[in-house]
Protein backbone atom coordinates (compact mmCIF):
# COMPACT_ATOMS: atom_id res chain seq x y z
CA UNK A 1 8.66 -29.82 -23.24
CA UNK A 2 11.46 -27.38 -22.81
CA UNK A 3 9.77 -24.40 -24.89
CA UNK A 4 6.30 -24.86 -22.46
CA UNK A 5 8.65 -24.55 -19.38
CA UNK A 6 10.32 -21.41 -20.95
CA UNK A 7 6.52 -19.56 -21.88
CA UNK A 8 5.37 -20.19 -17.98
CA UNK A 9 8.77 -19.08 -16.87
CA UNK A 10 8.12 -15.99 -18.99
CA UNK A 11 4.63 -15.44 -17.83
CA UNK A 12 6.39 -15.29 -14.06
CA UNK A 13 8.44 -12.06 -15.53
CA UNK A 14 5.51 -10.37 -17.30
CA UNK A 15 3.23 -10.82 -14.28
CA UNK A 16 6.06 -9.50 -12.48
CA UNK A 17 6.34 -6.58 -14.71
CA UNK A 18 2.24 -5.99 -14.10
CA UNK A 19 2.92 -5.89 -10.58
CA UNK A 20 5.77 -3.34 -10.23
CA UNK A 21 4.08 -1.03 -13.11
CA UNK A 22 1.04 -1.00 -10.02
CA UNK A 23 3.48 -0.15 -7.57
CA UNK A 24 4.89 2.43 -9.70
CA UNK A 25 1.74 4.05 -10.33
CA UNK A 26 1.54 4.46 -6.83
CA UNK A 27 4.31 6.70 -7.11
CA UNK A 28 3.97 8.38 -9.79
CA UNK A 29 0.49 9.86 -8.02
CA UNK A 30 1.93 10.40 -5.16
CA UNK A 31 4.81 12.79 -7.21
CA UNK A 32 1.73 13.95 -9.01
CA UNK A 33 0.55 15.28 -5.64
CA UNK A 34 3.47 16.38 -4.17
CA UNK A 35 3.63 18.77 -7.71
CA UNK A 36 0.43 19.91 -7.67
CA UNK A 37 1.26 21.62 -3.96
CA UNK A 38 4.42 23.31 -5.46
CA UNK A 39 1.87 24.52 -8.39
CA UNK A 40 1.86 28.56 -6.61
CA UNK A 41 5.41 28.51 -6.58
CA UNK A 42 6.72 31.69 -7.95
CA UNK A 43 9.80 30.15 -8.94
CA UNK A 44 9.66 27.86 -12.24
CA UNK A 45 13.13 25.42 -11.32
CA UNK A 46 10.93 23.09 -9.34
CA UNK A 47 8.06 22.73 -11.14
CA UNK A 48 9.34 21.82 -14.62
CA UNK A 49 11.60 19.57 -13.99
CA UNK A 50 8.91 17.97 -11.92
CA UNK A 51 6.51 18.14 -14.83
CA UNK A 52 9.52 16.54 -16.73
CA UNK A 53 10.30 13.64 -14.17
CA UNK A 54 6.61 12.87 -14.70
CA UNK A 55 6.80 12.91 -18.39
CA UNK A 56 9.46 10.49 -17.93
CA UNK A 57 8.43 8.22 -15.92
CA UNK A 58 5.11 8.16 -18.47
CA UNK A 59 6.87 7.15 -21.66
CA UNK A 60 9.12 4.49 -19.48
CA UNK A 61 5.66 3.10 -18.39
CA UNK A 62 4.43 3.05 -22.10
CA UNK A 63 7.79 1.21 -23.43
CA UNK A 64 7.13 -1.60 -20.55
CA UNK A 65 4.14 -2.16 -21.33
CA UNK A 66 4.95 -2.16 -25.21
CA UNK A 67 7.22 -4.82 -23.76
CA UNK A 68 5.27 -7.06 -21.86
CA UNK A 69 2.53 -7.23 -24.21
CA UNK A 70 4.35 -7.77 -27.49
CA UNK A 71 6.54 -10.79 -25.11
CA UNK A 72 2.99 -11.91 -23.76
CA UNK A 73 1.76 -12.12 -27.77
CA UNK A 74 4.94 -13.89 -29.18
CA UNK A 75 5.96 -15.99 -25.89
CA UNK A 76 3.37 -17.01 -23.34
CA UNK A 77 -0.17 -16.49 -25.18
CA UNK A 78 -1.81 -16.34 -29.06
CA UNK A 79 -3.82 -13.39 -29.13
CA UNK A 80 -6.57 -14.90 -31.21
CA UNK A 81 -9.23 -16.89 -30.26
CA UNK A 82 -10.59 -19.24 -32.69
CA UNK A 83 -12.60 -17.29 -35.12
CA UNK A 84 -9.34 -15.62 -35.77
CA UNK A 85 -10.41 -12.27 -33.85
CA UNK A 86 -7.74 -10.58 -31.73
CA UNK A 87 -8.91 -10.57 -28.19
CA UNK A 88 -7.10 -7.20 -27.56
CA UNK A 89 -8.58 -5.04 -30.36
CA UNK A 90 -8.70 -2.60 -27.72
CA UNK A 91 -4.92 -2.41 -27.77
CA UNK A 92 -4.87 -1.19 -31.69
């Protein structure tokens, strides 16, 4: 009984996780935009490290998602339905 209690306690953190990676995207466009207005800038030292805060924040996104859906396959969910199929062949 204990180990179902710990997967829906776990689903709680990875829907969590979905949430603030929405929120986050939210930010990231709204850097995106404030970037794209500082694109005729004659002066390159606020630009790229712009262009490298967004970079950033890109592969931080893909390692929580790695995250959440590797902890989603092993903890809260199987991934195959009953045929033996994966249901996110999409993901691969």
């Amino acid at each position: 009984m204990r180990n179902l209690a710990a997967r829906w306690l776990t689903a709680v953190f990875l829907v969590g996780l979905a949430a603030a990676l929405a929120l986050y995207a939210v930010r990231f466009v709204w850097n995106l935009a404030k970037l794209a207005g500082e694109l005729f800038e004659p002066d390159d030292s606020v630009f790229l490290p712009g262009v490298v805060h967004l970079l950033d924040a890109a592969l931080a996104v893909s390692l929580i998602v790695m995250v959440a859906v590797s902890s989603w396959d092993s903890l809260v969910s199987r991934l195959t339905n009953d045929e033996g199929t994966s249901r996110f062949a999409w993901a691969t």
